[in-house]
Protein backbone atom coordinates (compact mmCIF):
# COMPACT_ATOMS: atom_id res chain seq x y z
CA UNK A 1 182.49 36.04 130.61
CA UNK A 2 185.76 38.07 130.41
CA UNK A 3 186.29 40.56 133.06
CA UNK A 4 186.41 43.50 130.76
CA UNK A 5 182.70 42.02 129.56
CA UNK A 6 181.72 42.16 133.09
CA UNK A 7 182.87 45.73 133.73
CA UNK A 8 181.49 47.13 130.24
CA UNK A 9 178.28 49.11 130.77
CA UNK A 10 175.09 47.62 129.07
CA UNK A 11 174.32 50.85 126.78
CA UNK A 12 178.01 50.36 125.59
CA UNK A 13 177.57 46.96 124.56
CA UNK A 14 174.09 47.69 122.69
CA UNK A 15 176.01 50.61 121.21
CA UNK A 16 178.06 47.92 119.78
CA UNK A 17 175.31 45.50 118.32
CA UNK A 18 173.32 48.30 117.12
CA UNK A 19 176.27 49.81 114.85
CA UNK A 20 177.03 46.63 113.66
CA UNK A 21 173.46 45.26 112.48
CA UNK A 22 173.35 49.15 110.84
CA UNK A 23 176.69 48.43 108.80
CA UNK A 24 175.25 44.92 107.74
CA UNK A 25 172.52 46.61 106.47
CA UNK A 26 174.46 48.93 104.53
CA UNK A 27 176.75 46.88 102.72
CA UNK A 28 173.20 44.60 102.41
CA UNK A 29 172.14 47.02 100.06
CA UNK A 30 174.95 48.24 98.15
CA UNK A 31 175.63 44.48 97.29
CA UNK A 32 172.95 45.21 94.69
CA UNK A 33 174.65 47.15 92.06
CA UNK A 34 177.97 44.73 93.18
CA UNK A 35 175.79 41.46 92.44
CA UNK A 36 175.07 43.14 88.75
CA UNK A 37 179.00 42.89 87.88
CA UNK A 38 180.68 40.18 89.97
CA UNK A 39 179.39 36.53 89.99
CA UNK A 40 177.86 35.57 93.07
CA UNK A 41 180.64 33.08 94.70
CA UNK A 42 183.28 35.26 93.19
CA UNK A 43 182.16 38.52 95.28
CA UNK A 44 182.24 36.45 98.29
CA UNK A 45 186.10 35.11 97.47
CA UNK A 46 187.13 38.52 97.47
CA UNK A 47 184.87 39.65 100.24
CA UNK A 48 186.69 36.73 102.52
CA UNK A 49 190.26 37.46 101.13
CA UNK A 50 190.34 41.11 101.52
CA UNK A 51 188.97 40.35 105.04
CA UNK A 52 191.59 37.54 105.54
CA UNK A 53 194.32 39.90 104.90
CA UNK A 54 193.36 42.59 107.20
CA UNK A 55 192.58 40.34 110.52
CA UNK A 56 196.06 38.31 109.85
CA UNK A 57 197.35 39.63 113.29
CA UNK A 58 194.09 38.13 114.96
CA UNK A 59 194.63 34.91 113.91
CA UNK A 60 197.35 33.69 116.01
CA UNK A 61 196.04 32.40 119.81
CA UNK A 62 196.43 34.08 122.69
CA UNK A 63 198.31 33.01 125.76
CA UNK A 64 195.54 33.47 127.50
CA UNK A 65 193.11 31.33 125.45
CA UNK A 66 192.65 28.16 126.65
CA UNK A 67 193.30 25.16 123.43
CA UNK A 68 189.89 24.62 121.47
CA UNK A 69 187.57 21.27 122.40
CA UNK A 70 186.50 19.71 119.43
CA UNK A 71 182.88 20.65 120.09
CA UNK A 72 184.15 24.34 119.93
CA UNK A 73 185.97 23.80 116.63
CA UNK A 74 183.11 22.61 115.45
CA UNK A 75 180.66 25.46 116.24
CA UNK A 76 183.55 27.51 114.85
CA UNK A 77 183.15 26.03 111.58
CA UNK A 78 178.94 25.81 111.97
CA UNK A 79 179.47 29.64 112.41
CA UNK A 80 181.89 30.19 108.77
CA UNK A 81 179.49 27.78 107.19
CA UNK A 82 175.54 29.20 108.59
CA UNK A 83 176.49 32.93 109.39
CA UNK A 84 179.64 33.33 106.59
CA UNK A 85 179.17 31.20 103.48
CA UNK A 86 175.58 30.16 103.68
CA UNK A 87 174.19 33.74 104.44
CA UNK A 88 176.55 35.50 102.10
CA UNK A 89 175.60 33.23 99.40
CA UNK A 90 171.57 33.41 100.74
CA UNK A 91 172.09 37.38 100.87
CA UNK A 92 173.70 38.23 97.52
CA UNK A 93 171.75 36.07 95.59
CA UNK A 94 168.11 36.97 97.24
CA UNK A 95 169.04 40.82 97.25
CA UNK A 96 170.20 40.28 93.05
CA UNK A 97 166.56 38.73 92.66
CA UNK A 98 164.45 41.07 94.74
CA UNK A 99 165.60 44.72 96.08
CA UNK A 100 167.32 46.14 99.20
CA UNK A 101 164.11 47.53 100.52
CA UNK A 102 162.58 43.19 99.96
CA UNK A 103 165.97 42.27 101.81
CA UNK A 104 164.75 44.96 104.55
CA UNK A 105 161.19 43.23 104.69
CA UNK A 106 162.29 39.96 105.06
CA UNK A 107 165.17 40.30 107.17
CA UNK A 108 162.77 41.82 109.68
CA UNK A 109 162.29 38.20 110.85
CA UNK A 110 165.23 37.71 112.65
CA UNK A 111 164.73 39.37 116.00
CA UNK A 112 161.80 36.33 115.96
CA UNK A 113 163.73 33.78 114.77
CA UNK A 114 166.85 34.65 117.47
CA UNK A 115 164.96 34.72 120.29
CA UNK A 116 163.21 31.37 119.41
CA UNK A 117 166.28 29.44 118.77
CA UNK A 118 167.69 31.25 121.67
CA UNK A 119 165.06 29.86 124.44
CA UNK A 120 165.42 26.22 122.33
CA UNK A 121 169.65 25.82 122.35
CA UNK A 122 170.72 28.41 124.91
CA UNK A 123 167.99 27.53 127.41
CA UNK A 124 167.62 31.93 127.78
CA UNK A 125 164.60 33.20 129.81
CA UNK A 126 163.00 35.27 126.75
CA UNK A 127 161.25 38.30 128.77
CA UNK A 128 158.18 39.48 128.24
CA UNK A 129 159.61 42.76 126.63
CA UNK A 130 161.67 40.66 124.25
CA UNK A 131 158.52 38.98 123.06
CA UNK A 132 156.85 42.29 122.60
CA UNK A 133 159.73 43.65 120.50
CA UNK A 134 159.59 40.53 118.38
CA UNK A 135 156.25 41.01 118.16
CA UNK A 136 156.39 44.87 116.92
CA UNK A 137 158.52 43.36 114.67
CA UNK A 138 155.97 41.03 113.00
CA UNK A 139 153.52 42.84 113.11
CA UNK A 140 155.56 45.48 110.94
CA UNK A 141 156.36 42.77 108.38
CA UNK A 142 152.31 41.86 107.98
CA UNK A 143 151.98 45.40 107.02
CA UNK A 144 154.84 45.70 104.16
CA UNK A 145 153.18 41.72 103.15
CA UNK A 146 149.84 42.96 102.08
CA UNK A 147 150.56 45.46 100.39
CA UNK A 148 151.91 45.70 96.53
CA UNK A 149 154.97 44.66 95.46
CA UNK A 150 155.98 47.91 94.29
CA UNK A 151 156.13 48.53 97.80
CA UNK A 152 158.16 45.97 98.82
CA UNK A 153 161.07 47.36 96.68
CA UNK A 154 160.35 44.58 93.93
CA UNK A 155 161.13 46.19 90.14
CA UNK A 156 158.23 46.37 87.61
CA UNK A 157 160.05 44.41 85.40
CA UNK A 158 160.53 41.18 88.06
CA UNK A 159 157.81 41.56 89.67
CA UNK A 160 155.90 40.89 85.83
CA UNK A 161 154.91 37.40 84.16
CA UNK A 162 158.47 36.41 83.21
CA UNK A 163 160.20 37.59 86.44
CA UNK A 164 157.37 36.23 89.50
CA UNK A 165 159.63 33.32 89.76
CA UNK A 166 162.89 34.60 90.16
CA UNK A 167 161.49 37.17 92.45
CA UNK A 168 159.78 34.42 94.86
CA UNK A 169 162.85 32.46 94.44
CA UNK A 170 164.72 35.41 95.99
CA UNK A 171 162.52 35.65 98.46
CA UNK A 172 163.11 32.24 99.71
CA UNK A 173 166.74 32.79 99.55
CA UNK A 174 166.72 36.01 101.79
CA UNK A 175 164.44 33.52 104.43
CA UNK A 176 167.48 31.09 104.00
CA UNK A 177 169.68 34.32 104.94
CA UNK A 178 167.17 34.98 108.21
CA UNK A 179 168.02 31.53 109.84
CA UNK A 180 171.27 31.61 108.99
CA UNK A 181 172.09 35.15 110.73
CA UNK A 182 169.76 34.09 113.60
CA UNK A 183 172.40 30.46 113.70
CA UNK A 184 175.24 33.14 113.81
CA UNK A 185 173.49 35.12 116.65
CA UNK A 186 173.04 32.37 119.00
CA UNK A 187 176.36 30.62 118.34
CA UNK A 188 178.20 33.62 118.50
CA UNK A 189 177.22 33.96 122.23
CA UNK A 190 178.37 30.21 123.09
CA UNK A 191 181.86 31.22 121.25
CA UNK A 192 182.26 34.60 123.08
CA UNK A 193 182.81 32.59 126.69
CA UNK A 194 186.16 30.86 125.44
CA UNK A 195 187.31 32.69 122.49
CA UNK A 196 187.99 36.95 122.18
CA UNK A 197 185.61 38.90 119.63
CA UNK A 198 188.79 39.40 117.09
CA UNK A 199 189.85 35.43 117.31
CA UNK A 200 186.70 34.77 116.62
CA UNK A 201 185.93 37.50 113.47
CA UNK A 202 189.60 36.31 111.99
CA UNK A 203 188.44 32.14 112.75
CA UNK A 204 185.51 32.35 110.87
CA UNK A 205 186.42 34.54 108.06
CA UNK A 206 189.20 32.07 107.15
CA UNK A 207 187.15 29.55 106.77
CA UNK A 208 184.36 31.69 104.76
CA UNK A 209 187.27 32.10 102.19
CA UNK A 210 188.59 28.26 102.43
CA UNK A 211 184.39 27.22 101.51
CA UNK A 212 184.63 29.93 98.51
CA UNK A 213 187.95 29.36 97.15
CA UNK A 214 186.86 26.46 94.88
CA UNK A 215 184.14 28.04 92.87
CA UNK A 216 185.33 31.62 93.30
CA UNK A 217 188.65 30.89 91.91
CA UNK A 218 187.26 28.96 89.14
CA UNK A 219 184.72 32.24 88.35
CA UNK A 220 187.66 34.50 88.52
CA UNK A 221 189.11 32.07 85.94
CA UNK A 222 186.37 32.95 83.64
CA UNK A 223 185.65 36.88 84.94
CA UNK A 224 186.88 39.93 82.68
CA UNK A 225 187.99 42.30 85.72
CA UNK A 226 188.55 44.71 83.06
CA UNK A 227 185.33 45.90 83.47
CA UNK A 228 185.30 46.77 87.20
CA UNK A 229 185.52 51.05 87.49
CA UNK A 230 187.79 52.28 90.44
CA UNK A 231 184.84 53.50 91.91
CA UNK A 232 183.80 49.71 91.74
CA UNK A 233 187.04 48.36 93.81
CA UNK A 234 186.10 51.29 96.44
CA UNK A 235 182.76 49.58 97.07
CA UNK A 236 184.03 46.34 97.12
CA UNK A 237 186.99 47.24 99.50
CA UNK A 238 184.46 49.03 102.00
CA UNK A 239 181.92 45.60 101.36
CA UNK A 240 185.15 43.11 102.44
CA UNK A 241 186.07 45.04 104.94
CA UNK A 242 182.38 45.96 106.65
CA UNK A 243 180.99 42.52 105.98
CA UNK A 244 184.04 40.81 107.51
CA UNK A 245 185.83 42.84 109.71
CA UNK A 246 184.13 45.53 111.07
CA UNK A 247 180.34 43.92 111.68
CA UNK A 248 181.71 40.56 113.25
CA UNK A 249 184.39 42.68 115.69
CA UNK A 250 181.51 44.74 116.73
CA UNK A 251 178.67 42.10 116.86
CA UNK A 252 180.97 39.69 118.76
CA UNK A 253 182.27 42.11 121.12
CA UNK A 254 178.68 43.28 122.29
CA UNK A 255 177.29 39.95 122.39
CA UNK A 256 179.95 39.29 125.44
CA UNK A 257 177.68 41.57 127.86
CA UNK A 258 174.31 40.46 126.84
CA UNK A 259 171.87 37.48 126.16
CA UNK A 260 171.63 36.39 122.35
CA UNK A 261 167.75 37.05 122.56
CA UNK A 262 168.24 40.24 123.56
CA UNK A 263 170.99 41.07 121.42
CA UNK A 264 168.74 39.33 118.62
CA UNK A 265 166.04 42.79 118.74
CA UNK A 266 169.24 44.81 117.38
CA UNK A 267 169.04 42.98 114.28
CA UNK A 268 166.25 44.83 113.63
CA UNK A 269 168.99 47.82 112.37
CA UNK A 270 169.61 45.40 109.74
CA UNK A 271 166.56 45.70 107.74
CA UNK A 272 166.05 49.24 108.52
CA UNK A 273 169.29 50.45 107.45
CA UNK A 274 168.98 48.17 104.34
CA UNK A 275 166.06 49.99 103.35
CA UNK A 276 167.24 53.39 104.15
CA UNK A 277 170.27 52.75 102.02
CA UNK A 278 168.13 51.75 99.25
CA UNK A 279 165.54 54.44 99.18
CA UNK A 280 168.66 57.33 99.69
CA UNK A 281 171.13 55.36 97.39
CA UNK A 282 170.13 53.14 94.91
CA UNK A 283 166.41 55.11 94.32
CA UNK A 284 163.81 52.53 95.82
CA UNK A 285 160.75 53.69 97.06
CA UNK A 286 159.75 53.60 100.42
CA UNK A 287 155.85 54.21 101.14
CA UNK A 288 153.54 55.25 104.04
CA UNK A 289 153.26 51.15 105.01
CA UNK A 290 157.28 50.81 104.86
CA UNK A 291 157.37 53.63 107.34
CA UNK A 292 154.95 52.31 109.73
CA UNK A 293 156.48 49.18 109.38
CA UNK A 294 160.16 50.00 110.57
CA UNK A 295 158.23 52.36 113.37
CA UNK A 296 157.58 49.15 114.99
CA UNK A 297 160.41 47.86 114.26
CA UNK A 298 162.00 50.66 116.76
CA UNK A 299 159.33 50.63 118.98
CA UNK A 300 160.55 47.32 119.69
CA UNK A 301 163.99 47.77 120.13
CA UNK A 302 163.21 50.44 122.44
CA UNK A 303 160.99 48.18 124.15
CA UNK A 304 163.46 45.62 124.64
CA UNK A 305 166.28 47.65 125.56
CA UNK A 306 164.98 50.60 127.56
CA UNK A 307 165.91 50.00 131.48
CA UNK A 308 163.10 49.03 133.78
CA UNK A 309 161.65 50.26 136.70
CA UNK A 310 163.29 48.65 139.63
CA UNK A 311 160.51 47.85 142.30
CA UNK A 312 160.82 49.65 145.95
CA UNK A 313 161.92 47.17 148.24
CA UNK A 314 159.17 46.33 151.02
């Protein structure tokens, strides 16, 4: 751990994860009405090259930086391929199924799934707290299951006869996005000990864009970008720059000062800002259940983060 990780304070680096699981939710949702216009692997191609182009600078290696083992290249590349490509792809094409307030739902799982893979491949001590905030957090998303679909964000229209598969298939592709981000979490923390937070955001979003070039150039081949609105290109700018700037920089950069199940309960912000976004932006609804729902959610990241009571010595 860097020194300047040592001498951070721990609300700081929360601050950190917690802003950047809130912007991933954002640009979560407003990949909806983006998904509508741009095919799926083209939208990532652009998301990748307009983040290529603003890390450039971060690409080059430090002095400081000691030269890469093959095992670390390698976890560099699991990282483009499980938390870039894969969950990208996952994302855009579960959220163009389903809603932001079903990518919300479902996304909920990955507190859970973080701080399992975290006590499996990290060897982490999960707390007692932690387990309790990933419980709030399933316990939230067995209210939102049992309840309509309606309130799960799902449209009339595919959540009737001729859409149930596409929406289930959706589904399954935002699960695909939950393991994915929870990969990303827990190799993230194995990359922050030898690499800095804006090697590693400029690393992996090069190779994000070298995995999309082949079937994003050949959509862009085939797209008609006449159609795109200026208003468009502003969301799309905002999406490149959020999803692979921005988000990575902060997540990577908080993740130096604490353990990736812990950091994992700040994913949380993911799903609730998702749904937020959708309900206030795109006109989802949002019911009594979704509200209790992402009240545990908090509970639990308050649970998990709050400090505890140091014991009088004897």
């Amino acid at each position: 751990m860097s020194k300047s990780s040592r001498s951070r304070p721990v609300l700081v680096s929360y601050g950190y994860l917690a802003l950047s699981m809130s912007l991933v939710g954002t640009y979560i949702a407003l990949t909806k009405p983006l998904a509508v216009i741009f095919p799926l692997f083209l939208l990532a191609w652009i998301r990748f090259g307009i983040g290529g182009i603003a890390m450039l600078r971060w690409l080059r290696r430090p002095s400081t930086e000691p030269l890469l083992s093959r095992s670390t290249r390698g976890l560099i590349f699991l990282e483009s391929f499980l938390g870039n490509f894969l969950f990208t792809i996952c994302m855009i094409g579960g959220v163009r199924m389903t809603s932001a307030v079903s990518a919300g739902v479902i996304l909920s799982f990955i507190p859970a799934a973080v701080a399992i893979m975290s006590r499996v491949f990290l060897k982490e001590e999960v707390s007692a707290r932690v387990w309790g905030a990933v419980a709030c957090g399933v316990l939230g998303i067995g209210l939102l299951s049992v309840g309509p679909s309606e309130q799960a964000g799902v449209s009339p229209e595919l959540a009737g006869e001729g859409g149930g598969i596409e929406v289930w298939a959706g589904y399954l592709l935002l699960m695909g996005a939950v393991f994915c981000e929870a990969s990303y979490a827990v190799i993230g923390k194995k990359l922050t000990a030898v690499m800095s937070p804006r090697r590693i955001s400029a690393v992996v979003n090069l190779w994000g864009f070298v995995l999309t070039t082949p079937l994003g150039f050949y959509a862009a081949l085939h797209f008609d970008f006449s159609v795109v609105t200026s208003g468009t290109w502003v969301l799309v700018l905002f999406y490149g720059l959020a999803a692979s700037v921005w988000t990575v920089w902060l997540w990577m950069t908080g993740l130096q000062g604490v353990p990736a199940s812990r950091a994992g309960v700040f994913m949380v912000m993911m799903p609730i800002s998702a749904a937020l976004v959708g309900v206030l932006v795109l006109g989802e609804t949002l019911g009594k259940t979704e509200f209790m729902a992402f009240g545990l959610a908090l509970a639990g990241l308050l649970m998990a983060t709050l400090p505890m009571r140091r014991k009088p010595a004897a």
